[in-house]
C-alpha atoms as a PDB file:
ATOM      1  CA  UNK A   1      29.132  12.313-157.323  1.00  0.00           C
ATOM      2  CA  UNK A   2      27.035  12.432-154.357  1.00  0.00           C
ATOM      3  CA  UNK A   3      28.386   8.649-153.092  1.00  0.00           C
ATOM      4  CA  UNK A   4      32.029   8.990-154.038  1.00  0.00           C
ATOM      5  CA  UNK A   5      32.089  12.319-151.438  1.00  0.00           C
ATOM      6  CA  UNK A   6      30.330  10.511-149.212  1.00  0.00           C
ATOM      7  CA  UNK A   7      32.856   8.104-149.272  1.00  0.00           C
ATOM      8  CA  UNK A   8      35.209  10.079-148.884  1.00  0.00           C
ATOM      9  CA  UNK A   9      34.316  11.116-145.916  1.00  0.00           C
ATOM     10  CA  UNK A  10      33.731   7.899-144.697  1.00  0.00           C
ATOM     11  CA  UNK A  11      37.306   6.509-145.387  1.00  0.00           C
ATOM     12  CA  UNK A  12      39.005   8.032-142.498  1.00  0.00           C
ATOM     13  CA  UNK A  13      36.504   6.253-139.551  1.00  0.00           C
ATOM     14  CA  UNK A  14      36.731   3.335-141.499  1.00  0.00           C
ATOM     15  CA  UNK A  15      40.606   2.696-141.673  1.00  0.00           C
ATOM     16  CA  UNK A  16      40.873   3.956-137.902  1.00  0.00           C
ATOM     17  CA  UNK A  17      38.396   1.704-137.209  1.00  0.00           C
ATOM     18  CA  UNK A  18      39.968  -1.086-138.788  1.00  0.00           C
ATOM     19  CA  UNK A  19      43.406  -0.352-136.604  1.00  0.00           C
ATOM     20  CA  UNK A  20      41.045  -0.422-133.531  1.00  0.00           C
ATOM     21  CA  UNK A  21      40.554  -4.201-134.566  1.00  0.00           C
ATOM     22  CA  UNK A  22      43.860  -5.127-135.388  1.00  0.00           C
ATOM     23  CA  UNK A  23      45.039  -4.713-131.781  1.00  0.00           C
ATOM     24  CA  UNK A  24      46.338  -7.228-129.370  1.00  0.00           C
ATOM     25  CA  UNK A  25      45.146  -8.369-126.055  1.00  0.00           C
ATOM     26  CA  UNK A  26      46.666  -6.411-123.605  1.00  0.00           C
ATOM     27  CA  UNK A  27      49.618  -7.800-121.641  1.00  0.00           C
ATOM     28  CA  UNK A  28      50.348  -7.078-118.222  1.00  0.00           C
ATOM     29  CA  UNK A  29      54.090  -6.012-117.369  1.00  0.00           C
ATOM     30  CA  UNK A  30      56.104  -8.412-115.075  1.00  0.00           C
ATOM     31  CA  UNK A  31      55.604  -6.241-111.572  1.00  0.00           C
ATOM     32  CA  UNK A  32      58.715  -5.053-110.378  1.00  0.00           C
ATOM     33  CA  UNK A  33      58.371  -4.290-106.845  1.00  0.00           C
ATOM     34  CA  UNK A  34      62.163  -3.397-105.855  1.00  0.00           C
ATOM     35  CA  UNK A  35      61.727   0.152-107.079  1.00  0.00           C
ATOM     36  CA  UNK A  36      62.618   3.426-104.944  1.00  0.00           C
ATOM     37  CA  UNK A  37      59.481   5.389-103.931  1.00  0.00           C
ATOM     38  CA  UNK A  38      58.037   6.246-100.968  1.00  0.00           C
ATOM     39  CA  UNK A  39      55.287   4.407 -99.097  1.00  0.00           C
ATOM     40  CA  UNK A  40      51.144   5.681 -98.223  1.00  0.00           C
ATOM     41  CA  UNK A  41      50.173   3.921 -95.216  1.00  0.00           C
ATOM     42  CA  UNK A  42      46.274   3.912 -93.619  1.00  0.00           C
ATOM     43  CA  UNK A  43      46.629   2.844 -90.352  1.00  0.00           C
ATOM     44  CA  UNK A  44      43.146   2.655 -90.056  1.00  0.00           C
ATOM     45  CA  UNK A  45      42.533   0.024 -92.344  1.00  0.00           C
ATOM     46  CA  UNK A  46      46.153  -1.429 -92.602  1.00  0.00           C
ATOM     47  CA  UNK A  47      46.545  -0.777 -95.455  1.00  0.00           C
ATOM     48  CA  UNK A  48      50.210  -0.123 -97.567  1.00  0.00           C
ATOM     49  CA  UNK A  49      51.666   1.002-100.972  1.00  0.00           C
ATOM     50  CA  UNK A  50      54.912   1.933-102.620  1.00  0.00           C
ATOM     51  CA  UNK A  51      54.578   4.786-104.796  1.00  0.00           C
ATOM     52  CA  UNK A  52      57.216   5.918-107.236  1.00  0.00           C
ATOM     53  CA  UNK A  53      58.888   9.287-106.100  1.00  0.00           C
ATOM     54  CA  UNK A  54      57.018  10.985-108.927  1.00  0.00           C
ATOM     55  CA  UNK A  55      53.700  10.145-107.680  1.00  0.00           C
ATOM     56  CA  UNK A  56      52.959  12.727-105.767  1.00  0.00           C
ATOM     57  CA  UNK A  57      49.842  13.234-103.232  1.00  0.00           C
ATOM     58  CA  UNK A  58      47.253  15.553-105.058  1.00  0.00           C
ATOM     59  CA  UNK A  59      44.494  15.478-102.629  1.00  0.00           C
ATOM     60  CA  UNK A  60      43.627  13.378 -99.530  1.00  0.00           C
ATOM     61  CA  UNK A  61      40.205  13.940 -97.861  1.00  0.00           C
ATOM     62  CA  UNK A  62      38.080  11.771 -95.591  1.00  0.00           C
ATOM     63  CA  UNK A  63      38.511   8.399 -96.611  1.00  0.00           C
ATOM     64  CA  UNK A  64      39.853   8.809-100.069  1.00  0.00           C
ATOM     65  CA  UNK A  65      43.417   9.720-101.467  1.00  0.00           C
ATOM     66  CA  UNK A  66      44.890  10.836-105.080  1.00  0.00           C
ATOM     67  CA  UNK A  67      48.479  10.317-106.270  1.00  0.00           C
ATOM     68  CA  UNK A  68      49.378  11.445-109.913  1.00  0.00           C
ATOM     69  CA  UNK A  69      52.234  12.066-112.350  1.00  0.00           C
ATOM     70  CA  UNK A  70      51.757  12.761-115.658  1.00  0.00           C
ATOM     71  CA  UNK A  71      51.062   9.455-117.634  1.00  0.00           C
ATOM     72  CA  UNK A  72      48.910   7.856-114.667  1.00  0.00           C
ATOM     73  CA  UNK A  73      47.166   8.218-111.281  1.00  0.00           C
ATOM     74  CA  UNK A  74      46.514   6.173-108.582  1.00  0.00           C
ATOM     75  CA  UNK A  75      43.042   6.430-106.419  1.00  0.00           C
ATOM     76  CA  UNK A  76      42.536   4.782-103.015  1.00  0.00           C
ATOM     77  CA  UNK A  77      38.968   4.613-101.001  1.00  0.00           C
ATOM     78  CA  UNK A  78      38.357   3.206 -97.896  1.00  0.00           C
ATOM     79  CA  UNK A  79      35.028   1.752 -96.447  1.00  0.00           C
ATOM     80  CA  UNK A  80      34.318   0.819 -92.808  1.00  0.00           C
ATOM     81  CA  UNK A  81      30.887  -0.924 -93.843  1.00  0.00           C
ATOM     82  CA  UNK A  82      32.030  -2.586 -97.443  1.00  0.00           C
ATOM     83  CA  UNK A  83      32.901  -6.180 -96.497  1.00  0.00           C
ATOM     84  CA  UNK A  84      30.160  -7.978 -96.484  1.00  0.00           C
ATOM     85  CA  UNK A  85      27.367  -8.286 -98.937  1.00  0.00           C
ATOM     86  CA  UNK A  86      29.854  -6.465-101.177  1.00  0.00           C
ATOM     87  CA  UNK A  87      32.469  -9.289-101.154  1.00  0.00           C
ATOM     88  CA  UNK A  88      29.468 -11.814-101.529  1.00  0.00           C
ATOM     89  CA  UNK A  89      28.701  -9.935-104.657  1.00  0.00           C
ATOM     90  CA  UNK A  90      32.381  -9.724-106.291  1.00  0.00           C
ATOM     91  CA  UNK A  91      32.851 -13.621-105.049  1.00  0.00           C
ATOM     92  CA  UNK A  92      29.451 -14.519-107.218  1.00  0.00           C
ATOM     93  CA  UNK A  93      30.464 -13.054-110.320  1.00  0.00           C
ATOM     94  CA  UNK A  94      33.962 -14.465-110.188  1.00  0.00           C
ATOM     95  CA  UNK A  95      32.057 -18.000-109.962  1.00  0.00           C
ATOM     96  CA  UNK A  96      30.230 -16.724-112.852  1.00  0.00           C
ATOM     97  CA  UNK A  97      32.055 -14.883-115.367  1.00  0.00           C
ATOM     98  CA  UNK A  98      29.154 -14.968-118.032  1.00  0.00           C
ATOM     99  CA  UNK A  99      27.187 -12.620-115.455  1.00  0.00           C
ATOM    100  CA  UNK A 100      29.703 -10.166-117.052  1.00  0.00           C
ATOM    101  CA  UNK A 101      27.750  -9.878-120.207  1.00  0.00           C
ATOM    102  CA  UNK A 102      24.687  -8.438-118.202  1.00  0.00           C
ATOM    103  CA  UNK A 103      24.616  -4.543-118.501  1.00  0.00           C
ATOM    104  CA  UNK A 104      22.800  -4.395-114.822  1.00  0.00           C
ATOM    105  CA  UNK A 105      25.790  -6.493-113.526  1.00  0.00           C
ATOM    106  CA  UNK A 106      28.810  -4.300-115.153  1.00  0.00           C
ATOM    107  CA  UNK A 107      26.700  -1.206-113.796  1.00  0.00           C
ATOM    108  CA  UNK A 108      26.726  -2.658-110.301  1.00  0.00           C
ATOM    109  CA  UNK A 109      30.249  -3.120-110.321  1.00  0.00           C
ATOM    110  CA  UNK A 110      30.624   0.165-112.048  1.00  0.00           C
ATOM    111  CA  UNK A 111      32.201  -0.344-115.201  1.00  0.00           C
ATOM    112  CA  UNK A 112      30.911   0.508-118.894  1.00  0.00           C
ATOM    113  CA  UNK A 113      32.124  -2.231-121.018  1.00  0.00           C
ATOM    114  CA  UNK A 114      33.360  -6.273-120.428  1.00  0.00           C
ATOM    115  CA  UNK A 115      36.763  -6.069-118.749  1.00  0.00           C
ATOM    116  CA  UNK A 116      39.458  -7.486-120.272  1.00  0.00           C
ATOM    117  CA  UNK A 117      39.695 -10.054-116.797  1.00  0.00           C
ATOM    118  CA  UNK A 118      38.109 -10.343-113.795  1.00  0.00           C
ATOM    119  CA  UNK A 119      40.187 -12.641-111.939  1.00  0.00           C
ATOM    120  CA  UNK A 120      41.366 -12.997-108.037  1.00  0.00           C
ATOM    121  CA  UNK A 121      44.326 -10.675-106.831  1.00  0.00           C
ATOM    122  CA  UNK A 122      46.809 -11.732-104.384  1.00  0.00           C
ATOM    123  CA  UNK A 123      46.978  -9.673-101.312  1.00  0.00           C
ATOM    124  CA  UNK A 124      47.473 -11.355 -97.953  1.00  0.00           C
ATOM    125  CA  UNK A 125      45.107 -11.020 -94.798  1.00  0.00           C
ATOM    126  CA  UNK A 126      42.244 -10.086 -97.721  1.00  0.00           C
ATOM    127  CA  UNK A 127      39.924 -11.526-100.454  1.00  0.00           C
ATOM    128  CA  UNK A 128      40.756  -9.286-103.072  1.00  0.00           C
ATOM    129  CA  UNK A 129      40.091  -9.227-106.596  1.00  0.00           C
ATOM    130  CA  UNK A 130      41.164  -7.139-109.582  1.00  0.00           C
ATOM    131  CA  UNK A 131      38.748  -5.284-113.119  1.00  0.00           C
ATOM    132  CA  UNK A 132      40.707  -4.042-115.540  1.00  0.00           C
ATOM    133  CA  UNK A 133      39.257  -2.551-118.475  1.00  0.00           C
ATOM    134  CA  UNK A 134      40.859  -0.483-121.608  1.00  0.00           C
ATOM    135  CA  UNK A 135      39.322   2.084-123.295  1.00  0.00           C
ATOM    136  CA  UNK A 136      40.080   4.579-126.091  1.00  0.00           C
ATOM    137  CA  UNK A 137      40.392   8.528-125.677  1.00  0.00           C
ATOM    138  CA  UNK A 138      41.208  10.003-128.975  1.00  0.00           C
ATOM    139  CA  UNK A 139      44.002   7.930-130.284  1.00  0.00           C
ATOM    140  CA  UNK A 140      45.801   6.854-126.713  1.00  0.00           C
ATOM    141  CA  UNK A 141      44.798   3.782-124.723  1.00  0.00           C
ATOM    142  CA  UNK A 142      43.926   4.121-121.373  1.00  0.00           C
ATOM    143  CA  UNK A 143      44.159   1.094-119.565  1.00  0.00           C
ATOM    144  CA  UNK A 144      41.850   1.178-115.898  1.00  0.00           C
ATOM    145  CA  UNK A 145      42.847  -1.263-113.406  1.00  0.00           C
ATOM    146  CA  UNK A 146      40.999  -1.808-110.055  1.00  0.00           C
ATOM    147  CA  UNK A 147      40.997  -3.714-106.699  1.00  0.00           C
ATOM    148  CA  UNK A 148      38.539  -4.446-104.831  1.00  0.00           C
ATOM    149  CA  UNK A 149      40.583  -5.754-101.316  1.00  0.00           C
ATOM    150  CA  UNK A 150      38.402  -7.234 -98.158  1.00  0.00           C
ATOM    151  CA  UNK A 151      40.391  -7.531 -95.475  1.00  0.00           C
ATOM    152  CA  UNK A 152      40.209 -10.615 -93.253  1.00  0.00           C
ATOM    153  CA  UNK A 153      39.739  -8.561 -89.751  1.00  0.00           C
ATOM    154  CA  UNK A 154      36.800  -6.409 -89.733  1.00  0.00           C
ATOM    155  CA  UNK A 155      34.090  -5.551 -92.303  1.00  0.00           C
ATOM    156  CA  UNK A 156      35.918  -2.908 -94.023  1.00  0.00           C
ATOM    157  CA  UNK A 157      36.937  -2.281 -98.133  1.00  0.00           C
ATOM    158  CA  UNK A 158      39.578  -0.846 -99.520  1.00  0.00           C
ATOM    159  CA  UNK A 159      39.165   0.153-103.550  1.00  0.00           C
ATOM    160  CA  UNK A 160      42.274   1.095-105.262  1.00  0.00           C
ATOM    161  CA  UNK A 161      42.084   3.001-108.876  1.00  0.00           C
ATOM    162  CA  UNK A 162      44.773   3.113-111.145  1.00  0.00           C
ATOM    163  CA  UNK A 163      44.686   4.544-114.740  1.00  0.00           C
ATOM    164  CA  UNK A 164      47.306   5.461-117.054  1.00  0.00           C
ATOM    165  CA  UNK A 165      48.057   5.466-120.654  1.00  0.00           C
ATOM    166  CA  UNK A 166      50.113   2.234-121.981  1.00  0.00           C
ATOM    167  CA  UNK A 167      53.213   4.519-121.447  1.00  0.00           C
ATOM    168  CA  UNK A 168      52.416   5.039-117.493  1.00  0.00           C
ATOM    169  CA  UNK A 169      51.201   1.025-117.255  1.00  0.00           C
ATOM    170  CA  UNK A 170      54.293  -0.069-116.115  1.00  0.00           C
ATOM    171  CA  UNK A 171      54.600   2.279-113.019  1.00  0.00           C
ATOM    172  CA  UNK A 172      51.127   1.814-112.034  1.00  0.00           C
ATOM    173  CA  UNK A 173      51.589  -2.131-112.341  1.00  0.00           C
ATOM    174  CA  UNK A 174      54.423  -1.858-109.920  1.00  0.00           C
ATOM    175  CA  UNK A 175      52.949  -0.348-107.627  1.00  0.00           C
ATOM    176  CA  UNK A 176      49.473  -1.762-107.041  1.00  0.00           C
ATOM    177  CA  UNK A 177      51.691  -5.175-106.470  1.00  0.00           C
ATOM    178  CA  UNK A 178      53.483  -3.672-103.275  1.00  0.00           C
ATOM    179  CA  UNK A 179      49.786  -3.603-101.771  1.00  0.00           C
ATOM    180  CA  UNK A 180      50.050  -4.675 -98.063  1.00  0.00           C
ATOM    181  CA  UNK A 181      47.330  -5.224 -95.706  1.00  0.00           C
ATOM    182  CA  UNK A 182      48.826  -5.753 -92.421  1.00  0.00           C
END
């Protein structure tokens, strides 16, 4: 009697658990860039982005920016010292995408779990390079995407954040690829 409650009680985790490992890869939208928005622009680090009009500023302090609308967010940083040893690090692990598998490495580059890539982003006048990880909270997927840009003049870093549900991917897709350095 004892095993069949047991059970019981074990049949929902295993059947959601089971749907967790049914799921695809995840596929990143074609980036349509075209879109109306307005544009954030750091002079300071010449740096750009098109924002959809919904995306509106929540906080900017320092050397740091938030823009959010319901299904997403975008993040920006900016680092006057971040270009050097930094982009020697990110350039390393790209030449060496088993280093991903290291716990000490994923903590360095701040992430919990093996992204789903690690791979070079295009941005011109910068080495750049984009994480993007998913993870589940409750049952919605929240996808993470971030760029780590190094621009070509000066020894400065610009991180950009974006998060959003699979709903809100789209949007924040779109706009990370208007990303200017100028």
């Amino acid at each position: 009697m004892t095993q069949r409650k047991n059970l019981k009680r074990l049949a929902p985790l295993l059947l959601l658990w089971l749907l967790g490992c049914g799921q695809e890869a995840l596929k990143l939208p074609e980036a349509k860039t075209d879109f109306s928005g307005q544009f954030y622009e750091n002079g300071d680090y010449r740096f750009k982005i098109k924002l959809y009009t919904e995306y509106k500023k929540i906080k900017e302090e320092g050397d740091a920016v938030l823009f959010a609308e319901k299904n997403g967010n975008i993040s920006i940083l900016f680092w006057k010292d971040g270009g050097g040893v930094i982009k020697q690090f990110y350039q390393a692990i790209y030449k060496e995408k088993a280093r991903l598998k290291d716990k000490k490495v994923l903590s360095a580059l701040g992430i919990e779990r093996n992204p789903e890539f690690f791979e070079p982003f295009r941005a011109e006048k910068a080495d750049s390079f984009i994480i993007l990880t998913t993870e589940r909270e409750g049952f919605e997927k929240v996808i993470k995407v971030r760029i780590e840009i190094f621009p070509e003049e000066g020894d400065s870093q610009i991180t950009v954040f974006g998060i959003a549900n699979e709903k809100g991917l789209k949007k924040v897709w779109d706009m990370i690829n208007t990303i200017t350095i100028f």
